[in-house]
PDB file of N, CA and C in Angstrom:
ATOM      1  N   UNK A   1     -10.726   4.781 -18.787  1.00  0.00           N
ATOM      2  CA  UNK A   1     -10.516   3.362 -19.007  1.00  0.00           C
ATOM      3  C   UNK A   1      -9.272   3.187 -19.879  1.00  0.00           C
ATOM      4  N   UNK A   2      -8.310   2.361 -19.447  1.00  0.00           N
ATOM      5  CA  UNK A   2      -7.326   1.894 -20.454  1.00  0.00           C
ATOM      6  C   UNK A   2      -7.100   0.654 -21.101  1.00  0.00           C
ATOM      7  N   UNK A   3      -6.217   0.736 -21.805  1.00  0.00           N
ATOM      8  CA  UNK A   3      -6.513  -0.233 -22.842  1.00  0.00           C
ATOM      9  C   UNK A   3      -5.881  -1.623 -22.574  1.00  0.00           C
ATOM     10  N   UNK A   4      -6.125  -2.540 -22.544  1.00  0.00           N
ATOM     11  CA  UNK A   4      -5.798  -3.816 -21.952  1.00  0.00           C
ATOM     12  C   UNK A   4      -4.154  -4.037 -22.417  1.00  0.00           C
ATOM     13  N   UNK A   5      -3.133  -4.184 -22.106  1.00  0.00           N
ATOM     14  CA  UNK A   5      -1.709  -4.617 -22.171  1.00  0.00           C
ATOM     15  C   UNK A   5      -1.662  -5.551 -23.087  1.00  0.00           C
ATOM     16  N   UNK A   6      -2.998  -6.552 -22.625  1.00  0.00           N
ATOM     17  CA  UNK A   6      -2.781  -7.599 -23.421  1.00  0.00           C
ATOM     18  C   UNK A   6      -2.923  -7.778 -24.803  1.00  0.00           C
ATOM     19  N   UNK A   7      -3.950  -7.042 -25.379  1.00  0.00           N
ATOM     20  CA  UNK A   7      -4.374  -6.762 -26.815  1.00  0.00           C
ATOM     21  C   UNK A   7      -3.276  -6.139 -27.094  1.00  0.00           C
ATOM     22  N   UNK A   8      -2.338  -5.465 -26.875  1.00  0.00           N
ATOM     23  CA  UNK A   8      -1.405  -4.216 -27.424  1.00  0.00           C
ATOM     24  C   UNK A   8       0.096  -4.905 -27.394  1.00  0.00           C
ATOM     25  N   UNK A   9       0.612  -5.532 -26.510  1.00  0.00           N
ATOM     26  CA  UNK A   9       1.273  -6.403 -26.130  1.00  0.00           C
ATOM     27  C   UNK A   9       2.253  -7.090 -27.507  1.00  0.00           C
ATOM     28  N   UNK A  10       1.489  -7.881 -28.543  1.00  0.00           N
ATOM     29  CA  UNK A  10       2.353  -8.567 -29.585  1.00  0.00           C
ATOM     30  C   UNK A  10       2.226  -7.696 -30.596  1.00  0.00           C
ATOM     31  N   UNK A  11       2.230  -6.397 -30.290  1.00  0.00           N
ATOM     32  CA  UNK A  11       2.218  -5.630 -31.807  1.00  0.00           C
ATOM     33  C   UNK A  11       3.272  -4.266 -31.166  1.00  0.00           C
ATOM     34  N   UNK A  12       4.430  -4.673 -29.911  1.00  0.00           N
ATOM     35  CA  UNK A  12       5.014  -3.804 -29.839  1.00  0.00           C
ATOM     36  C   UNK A  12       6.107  -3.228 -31.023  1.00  0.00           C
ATOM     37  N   UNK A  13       6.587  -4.451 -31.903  1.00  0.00           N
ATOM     38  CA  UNK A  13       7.475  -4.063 -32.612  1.00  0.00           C
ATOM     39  C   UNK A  13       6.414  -3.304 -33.957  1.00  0.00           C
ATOM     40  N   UNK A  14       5.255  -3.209 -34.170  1.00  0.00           N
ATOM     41  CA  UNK A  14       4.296  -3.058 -35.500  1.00  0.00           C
ATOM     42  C   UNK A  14       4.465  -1.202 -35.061  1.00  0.00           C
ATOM     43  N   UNK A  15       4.227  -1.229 -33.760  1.00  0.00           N
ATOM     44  CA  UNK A  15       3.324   0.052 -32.808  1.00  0.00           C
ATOM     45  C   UNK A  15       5.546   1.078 -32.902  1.00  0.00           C
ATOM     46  N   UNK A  16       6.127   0.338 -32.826  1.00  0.00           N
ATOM     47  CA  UNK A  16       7.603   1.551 -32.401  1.00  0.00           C
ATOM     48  C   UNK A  16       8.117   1.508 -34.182  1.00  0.00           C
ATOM     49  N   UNK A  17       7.815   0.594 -34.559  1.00  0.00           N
ATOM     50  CA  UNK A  17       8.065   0.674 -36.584  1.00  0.00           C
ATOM     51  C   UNK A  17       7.334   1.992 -36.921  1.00  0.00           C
ATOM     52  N   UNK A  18       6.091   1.375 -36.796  1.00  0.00           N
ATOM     53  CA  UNK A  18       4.858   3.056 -37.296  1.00  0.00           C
ATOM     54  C   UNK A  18       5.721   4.438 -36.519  1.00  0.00           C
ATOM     55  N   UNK A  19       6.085   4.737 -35.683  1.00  0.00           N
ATOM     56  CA  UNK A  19       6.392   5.528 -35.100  1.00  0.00           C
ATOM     57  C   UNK A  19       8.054   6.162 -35.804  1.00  0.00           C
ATOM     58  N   UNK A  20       8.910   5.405 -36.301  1.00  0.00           N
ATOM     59  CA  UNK A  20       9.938   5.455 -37.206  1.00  0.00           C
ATOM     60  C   UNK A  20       9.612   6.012 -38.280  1.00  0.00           C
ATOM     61  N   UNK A  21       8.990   5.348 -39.072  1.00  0.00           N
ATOM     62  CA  UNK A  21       8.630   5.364 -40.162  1.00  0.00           C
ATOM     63  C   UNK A  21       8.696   7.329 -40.642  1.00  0.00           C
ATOM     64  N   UNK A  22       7.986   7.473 -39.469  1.00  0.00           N
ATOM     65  CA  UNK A  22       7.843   9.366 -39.610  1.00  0.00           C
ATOM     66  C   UNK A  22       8.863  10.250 -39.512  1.00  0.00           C
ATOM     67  N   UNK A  23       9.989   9.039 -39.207  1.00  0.00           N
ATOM     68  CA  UNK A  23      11.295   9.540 -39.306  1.00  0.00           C
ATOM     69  C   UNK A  23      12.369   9.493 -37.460  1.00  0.00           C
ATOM     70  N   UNK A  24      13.535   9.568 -37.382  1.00  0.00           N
ATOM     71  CA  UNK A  24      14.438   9.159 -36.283  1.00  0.00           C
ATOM     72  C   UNK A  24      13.355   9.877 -35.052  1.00  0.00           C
ATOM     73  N   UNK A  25      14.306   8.768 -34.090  1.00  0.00           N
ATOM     74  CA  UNK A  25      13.256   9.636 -32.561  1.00  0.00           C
ATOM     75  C   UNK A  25      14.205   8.793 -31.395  1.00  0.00           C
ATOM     76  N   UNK A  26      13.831   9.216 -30.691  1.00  0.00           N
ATOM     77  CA  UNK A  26      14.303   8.541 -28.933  1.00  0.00           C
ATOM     78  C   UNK A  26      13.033   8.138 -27.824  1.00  0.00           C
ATOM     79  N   UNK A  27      13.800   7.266 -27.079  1.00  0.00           N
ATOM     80  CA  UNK A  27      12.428   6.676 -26.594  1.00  0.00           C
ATOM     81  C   UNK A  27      11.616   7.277 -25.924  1.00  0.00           C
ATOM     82  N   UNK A  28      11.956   8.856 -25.481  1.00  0.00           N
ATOM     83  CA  UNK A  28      11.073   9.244 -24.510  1.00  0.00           C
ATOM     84  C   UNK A  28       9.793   9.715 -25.166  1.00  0.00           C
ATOM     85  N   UNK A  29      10.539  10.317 -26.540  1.00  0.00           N
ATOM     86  CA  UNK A  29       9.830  10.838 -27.052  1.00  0.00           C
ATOM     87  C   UNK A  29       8.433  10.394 -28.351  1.00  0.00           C
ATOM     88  N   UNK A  30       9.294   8.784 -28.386  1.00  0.00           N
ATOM     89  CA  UNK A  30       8.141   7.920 -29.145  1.00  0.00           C
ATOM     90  C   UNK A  30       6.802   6.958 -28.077  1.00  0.00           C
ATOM     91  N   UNK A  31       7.339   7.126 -26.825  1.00  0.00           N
ATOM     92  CA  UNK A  31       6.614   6.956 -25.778  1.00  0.00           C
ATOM     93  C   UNK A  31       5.286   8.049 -25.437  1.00  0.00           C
ATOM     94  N   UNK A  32       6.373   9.086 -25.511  1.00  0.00           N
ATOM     95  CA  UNK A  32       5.108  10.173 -25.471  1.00  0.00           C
ATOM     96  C   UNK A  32       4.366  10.621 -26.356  1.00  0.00           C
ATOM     97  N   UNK A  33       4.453   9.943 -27.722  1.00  0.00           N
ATOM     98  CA  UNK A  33       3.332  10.341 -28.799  1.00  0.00           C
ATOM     99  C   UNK A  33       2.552   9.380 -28.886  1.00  0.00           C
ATOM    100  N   UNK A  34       2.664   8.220 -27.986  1.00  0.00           N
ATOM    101  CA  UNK A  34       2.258   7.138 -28.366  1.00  0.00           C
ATOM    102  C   UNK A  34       0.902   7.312 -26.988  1.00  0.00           C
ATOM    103  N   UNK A  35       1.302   8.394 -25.857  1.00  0.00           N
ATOM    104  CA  UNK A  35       0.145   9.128 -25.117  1.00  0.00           C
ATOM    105  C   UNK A  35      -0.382   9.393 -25.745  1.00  0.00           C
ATOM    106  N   UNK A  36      -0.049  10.131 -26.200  1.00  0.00           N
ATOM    107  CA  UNK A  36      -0.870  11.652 -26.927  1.00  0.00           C
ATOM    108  C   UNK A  36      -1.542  10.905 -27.988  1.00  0.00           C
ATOM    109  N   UNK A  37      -1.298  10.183 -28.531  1.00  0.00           N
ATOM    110  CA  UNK A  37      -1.697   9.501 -29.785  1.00  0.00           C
ATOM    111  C   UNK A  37      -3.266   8.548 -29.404  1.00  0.00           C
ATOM    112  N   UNK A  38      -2.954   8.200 -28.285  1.00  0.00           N
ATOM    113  CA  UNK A  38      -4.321   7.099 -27.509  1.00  0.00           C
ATOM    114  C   UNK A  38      -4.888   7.639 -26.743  1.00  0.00           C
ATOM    115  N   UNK A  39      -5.284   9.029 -26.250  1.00  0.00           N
ATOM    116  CA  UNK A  39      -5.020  10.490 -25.300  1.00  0.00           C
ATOM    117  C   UNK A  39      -4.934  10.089 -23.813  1.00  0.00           C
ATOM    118  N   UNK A  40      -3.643   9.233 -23.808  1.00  0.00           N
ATOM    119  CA  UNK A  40      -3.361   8.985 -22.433  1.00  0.00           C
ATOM    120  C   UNK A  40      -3.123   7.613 -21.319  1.00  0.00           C
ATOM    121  N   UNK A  41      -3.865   6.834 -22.669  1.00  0.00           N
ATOM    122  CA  UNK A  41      -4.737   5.189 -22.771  1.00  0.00           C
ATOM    123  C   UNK A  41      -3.922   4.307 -22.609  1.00  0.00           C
ATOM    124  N   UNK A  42      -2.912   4.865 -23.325  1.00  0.00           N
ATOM    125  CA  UNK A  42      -1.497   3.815 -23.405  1.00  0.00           C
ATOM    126  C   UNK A  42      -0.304   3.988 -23.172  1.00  0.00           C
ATOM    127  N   UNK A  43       0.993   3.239 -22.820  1.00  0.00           N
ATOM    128  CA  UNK A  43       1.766   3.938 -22.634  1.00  0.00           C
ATOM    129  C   UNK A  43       2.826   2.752 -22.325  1.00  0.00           C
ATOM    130  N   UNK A  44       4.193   2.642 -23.421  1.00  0.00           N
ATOM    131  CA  UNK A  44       4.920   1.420 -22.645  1.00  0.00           C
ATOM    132  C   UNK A  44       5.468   1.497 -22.068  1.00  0.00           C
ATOM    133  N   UNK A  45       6.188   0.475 -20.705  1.00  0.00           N
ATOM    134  CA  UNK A  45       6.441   0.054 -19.860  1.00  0.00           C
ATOM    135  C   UNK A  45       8.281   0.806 -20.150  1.00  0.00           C
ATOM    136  N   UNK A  46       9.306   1.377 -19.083  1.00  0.00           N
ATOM    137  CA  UNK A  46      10.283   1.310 -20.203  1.00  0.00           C
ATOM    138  C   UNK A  46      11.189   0.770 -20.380  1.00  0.00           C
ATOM    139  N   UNK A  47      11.287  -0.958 -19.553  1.00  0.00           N
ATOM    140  CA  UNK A  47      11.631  -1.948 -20.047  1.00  0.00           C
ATOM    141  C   UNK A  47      11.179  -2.311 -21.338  1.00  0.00           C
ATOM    142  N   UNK A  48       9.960  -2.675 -21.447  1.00  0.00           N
ATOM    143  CA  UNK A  48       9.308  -2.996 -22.679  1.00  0.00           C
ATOM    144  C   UNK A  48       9.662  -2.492 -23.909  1.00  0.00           C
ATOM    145  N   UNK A  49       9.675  -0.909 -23.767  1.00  0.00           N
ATOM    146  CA  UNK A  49      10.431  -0.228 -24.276  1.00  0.00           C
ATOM    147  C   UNK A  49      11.640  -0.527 -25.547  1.00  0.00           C
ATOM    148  N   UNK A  50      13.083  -0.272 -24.001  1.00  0.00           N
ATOM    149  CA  UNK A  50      14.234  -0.571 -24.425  1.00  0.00           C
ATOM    150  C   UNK A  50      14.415  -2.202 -24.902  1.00  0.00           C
ATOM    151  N   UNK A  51      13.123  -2.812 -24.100  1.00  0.00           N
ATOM    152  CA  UNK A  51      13.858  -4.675 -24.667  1.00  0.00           C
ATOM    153  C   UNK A  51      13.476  -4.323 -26.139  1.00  0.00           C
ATOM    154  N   UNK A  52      12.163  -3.614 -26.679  1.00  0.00           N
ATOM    155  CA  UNK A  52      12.059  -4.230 -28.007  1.00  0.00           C
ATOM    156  C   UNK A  52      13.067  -3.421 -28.870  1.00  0.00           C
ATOM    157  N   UNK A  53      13.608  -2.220 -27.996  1.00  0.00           N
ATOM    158  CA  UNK A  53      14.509  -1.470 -29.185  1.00  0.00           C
ATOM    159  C   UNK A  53      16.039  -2.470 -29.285  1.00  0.00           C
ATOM    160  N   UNK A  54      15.992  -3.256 -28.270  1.00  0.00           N
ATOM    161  CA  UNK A  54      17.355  -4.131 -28.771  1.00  0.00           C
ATOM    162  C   UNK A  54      16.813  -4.955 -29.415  1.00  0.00           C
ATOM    163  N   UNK A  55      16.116  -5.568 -29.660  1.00  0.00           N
ATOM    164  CA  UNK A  55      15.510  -6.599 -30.928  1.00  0.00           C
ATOM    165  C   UNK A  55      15.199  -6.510 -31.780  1.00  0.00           C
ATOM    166  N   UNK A  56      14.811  -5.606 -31.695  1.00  0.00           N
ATOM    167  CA  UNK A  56      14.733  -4.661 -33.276  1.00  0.00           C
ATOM    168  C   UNK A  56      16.179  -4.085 -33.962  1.00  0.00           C
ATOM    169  N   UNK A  57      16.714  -3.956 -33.075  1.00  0.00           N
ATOM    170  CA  UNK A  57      17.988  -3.662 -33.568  1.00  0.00           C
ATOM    171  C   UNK A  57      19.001  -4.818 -34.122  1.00  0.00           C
ATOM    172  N   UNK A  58      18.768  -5.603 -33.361  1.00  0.00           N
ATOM    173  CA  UNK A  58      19.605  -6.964 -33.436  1.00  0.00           C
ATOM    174  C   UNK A  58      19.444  -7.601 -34.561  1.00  0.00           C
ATOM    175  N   UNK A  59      17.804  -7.707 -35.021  1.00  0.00           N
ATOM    176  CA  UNK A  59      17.405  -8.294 -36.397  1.00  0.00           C
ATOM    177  C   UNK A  59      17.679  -7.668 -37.437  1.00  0.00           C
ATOM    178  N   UNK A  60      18.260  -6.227 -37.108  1.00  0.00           N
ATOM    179  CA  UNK A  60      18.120  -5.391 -38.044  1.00  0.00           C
ATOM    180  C   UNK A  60      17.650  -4.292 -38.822  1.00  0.00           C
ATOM    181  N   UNK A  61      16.125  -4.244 -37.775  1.00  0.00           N
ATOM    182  CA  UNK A  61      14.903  -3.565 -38.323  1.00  0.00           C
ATOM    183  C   UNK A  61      15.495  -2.012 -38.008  1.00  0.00           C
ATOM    184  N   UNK A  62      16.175  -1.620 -37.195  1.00  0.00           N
ATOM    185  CA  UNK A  62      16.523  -0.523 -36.784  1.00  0.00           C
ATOM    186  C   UNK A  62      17.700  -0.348 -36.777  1.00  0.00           C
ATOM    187  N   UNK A  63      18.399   0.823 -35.913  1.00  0.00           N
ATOM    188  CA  UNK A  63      20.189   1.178 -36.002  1.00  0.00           C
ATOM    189  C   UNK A  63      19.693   2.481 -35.108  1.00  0.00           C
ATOM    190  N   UNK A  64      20.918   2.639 -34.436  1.00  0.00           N
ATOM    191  CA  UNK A  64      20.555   3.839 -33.640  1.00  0.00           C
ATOM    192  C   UNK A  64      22.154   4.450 -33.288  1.00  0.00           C
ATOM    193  N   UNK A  65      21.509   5.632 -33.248  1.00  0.00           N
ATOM    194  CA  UNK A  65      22.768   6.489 -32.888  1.00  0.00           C
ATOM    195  C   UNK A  65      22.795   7.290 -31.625  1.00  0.00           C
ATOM    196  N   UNK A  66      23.797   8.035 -31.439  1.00  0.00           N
ATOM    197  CA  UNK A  66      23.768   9.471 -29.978  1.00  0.00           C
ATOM    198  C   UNK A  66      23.594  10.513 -30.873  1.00  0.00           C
ATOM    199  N   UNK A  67      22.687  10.959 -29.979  1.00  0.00           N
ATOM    200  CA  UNK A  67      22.411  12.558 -30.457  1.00  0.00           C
ATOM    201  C   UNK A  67      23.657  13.580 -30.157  1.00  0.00           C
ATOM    202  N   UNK A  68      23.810  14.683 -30.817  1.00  0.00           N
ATOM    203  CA  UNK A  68      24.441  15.651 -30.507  1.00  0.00           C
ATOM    204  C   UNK A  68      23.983  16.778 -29.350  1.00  0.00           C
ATOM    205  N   UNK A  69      23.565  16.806 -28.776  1.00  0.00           N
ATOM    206  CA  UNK A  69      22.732  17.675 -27.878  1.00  0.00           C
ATOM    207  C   UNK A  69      23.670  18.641 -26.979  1.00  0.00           C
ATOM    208  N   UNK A  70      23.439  20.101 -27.474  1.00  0.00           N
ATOM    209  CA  UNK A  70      24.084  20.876 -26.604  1.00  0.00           C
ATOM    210  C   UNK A  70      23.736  21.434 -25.455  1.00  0.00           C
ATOM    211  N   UNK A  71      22.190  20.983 -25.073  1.00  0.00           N
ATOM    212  CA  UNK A  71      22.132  20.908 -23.608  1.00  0.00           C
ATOM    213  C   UNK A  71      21.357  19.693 -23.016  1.00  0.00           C
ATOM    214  N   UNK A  72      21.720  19.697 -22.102  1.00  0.00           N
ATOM    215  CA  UNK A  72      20.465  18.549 -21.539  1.00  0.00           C
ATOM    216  C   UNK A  72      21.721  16.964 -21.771  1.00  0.00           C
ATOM    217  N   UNK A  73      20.805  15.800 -21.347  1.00  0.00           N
ATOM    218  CA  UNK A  73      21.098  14.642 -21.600  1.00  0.00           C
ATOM    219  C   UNK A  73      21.385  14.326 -22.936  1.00  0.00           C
ATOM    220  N   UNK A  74      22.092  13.513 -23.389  1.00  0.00           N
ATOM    221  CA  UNK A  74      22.600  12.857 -24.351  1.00  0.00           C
ATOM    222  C   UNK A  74      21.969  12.086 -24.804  1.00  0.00           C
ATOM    223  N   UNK A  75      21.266  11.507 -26.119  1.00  0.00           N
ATOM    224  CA  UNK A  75      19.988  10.496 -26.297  1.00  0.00           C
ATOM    225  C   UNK A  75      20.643   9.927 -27.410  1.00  0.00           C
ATOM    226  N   UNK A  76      19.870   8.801 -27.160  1.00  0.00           N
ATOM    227  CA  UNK A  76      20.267   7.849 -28.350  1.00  0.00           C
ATOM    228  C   UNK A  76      18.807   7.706 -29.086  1.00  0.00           C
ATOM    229  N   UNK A  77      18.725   7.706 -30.464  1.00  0.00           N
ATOM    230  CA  UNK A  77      17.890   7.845 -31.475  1.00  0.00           C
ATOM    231  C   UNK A  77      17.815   6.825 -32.303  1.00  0.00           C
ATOM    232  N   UNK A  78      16.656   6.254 -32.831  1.00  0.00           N
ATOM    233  CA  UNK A  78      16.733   5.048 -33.418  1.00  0.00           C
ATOM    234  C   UNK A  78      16.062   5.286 -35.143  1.00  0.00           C
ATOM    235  N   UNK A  79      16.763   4.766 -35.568  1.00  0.00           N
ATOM    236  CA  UNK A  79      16.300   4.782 -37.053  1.00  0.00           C
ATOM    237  C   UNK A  79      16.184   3.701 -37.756  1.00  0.00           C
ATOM    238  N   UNK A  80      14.889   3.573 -38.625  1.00  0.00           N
ATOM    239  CA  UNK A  80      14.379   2.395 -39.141  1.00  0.00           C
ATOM    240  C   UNK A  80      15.354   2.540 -40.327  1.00  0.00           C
ATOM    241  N   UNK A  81      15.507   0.955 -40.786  1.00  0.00           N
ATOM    242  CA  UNK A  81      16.319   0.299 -41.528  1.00  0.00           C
ATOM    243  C   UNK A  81      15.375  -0.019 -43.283  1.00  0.00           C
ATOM    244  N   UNK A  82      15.962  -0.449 -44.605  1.00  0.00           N
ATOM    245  CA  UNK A  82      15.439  -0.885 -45.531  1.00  0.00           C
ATOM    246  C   UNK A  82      14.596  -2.106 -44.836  1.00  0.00           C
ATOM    247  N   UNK A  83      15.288  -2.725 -44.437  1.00  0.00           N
ATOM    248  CA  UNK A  83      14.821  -4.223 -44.142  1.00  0.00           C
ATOM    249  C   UNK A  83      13.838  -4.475 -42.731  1.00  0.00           C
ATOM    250  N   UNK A  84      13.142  -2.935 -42.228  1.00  0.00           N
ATOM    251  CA  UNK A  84      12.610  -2.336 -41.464  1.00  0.00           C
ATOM    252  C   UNK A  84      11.520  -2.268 -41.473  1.00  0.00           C
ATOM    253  N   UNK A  85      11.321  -1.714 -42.897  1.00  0.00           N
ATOM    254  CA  UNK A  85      10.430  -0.642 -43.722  1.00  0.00           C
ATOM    255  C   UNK A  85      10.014  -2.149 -44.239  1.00  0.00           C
ATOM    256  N   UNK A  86      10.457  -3.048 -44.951  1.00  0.00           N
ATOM    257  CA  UNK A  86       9.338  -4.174 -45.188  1.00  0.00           C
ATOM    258  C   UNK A  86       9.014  -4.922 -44.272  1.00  0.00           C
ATOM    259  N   UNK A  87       9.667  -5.388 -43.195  1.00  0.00           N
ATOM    260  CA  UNK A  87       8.927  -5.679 -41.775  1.00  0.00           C
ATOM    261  C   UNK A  87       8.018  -4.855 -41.337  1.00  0.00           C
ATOM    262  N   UNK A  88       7.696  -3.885 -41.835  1.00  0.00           N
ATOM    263  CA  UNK A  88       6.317  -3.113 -41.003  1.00  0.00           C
ATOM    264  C   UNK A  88       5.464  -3.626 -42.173  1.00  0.00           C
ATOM    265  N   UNK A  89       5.903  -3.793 -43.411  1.00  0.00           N
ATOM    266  CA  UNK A  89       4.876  -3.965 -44.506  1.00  0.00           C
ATOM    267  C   UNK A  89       4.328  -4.813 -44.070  1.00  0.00           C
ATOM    268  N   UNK A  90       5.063  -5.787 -44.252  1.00  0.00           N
ATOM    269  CA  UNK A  90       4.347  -7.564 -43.752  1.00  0.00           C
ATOM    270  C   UNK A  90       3.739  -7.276 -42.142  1.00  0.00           C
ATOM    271  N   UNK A  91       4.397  -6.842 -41.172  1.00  0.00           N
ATOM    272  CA  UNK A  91       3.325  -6.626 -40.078  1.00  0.00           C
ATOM    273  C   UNK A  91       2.112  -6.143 -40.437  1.00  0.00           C
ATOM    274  N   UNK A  92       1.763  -4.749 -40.921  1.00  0.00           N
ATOM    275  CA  UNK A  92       0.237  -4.596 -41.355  1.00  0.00           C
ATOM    276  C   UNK A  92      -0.313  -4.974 -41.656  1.00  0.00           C
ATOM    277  N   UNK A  93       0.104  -5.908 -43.302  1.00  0.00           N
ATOM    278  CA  UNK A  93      -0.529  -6.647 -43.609  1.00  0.00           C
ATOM    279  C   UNK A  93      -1.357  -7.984 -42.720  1.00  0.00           C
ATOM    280  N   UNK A  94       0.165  -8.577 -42.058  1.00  0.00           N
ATOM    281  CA  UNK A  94      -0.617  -9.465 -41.095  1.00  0.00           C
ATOM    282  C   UNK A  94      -1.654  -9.403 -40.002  1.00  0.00           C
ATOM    283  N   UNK A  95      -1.763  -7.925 -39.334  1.00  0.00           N
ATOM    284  CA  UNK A  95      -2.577  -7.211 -38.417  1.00  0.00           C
ATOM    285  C   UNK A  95      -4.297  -6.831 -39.120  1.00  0.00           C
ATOM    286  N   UNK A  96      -3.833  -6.439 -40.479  1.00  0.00           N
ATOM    287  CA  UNK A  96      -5.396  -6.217 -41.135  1.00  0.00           C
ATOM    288  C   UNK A  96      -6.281  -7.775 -41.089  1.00  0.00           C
ATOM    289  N   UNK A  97      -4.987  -8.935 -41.466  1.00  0.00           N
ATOM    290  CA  UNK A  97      -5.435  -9.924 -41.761  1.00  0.00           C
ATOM    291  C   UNK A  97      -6.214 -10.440 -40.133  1.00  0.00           C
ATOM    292  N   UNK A  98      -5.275 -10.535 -39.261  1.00  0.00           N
ATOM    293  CA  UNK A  98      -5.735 -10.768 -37.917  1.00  0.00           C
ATOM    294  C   UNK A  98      -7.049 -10.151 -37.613  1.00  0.00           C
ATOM    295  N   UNK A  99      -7.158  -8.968 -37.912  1.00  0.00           N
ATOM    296  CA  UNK A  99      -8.237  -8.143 -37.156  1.00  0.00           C
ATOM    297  C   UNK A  99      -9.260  -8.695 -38.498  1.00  0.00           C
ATOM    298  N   UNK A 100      -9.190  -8.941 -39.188  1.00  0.00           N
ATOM    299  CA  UNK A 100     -10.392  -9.042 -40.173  1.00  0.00           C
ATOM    300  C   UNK A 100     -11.113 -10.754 -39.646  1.00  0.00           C
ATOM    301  N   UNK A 101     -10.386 -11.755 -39.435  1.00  0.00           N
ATOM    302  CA  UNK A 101     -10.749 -12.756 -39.136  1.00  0.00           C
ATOM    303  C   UNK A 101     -11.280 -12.773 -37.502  1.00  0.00           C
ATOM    304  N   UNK A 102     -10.896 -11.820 -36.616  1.00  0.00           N
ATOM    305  CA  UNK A 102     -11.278 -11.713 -35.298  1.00  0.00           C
ATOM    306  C   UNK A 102     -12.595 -11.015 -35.383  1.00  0.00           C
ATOM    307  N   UNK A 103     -12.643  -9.828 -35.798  1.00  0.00           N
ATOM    308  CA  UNK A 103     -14.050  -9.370 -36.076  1.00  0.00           C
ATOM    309  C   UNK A 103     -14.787 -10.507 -36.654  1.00  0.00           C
ATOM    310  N   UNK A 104     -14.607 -11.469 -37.521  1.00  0.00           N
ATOM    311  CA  UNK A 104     -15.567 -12.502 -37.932  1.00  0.00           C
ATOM    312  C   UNK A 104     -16.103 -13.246 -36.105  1.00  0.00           C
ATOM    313  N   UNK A 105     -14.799 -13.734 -35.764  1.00  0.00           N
ATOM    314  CA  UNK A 105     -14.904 -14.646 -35.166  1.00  0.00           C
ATOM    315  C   UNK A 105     -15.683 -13.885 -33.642  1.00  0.00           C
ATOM    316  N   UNK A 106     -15.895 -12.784 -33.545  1.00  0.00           N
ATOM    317  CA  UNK A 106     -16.398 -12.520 -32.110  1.00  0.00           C
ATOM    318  C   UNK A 106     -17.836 -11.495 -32.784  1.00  0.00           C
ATOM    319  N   UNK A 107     -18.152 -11.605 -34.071  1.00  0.00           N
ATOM    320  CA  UNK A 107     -19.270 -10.984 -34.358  1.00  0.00           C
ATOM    321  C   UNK A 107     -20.377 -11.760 -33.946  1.00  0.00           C
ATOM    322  N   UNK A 108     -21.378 -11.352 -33.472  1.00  0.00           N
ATOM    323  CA  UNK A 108     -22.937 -11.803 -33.139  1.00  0.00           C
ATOM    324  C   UNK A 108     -24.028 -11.697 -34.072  1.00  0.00           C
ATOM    325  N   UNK A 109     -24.972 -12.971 -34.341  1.00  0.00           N
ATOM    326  CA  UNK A 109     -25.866 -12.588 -34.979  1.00  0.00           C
ATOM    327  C   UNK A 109     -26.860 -11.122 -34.901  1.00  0.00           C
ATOM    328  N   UNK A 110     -26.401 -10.449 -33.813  1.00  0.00           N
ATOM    329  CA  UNK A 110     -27.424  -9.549 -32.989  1.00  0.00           C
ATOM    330  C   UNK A 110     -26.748  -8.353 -33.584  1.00  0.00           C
ATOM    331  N   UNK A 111     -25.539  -8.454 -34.613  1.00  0.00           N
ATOM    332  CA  UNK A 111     -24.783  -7.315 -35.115  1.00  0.00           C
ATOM    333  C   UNK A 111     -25.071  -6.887 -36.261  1.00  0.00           C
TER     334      UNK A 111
END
């Protein structure tokens, strides 16, 4: 069973921040931990992808460079920004807050 698009959907920029945070990466490869990470469950689109890495970039949250790579393809790598690193703050925060009021709101007396 996988995980609905839709629940996962407005927390793409929260979900590729966390993934920075652990330090520079490229998209194939923050895609594929983000398998491995849900074991398989999830997985973005790679439009979805690249749109949010230009918006993220654009605002600032990120910066990205070319790799040096002496074999293989040439990658571009993205690295979270100061002003990055407190945009994920305030995202969590706002996500604990979300999920704490949703669990209210879809809990059952029967719980």
């Amino acid at each position: 069973m996988s995980i609905a698009s839709d629940l996962i959907r407005g927390h793409t920029d929260t979900i590729i921040l966390a993934k920075l945070i652990g330090g520079d990466n490229y998209g194939y490869e923050i895609n594929k931990s983000i398998q491995q990470k849900t074991g398989g469950k999830y997985e973005f689109k790679e439009a979805t992808l690249y749109t949010a890495f230009r918006r993220l970039e654009q605002a600032g949250y990120i910066s990205s460079y070319w790799g040096d790579e002496q074999t293989g393809a040439r990658r571009r790598y993205y690295r979270i920004t100061d002003i990055g690193r407190d945009s994920y703050g305030e995202l969590i925060r706002d996500w604990h807050t979300a999920k704490e009021m949703i669990d209210k709101l879809i809990e059952t007396e029967d719980m």
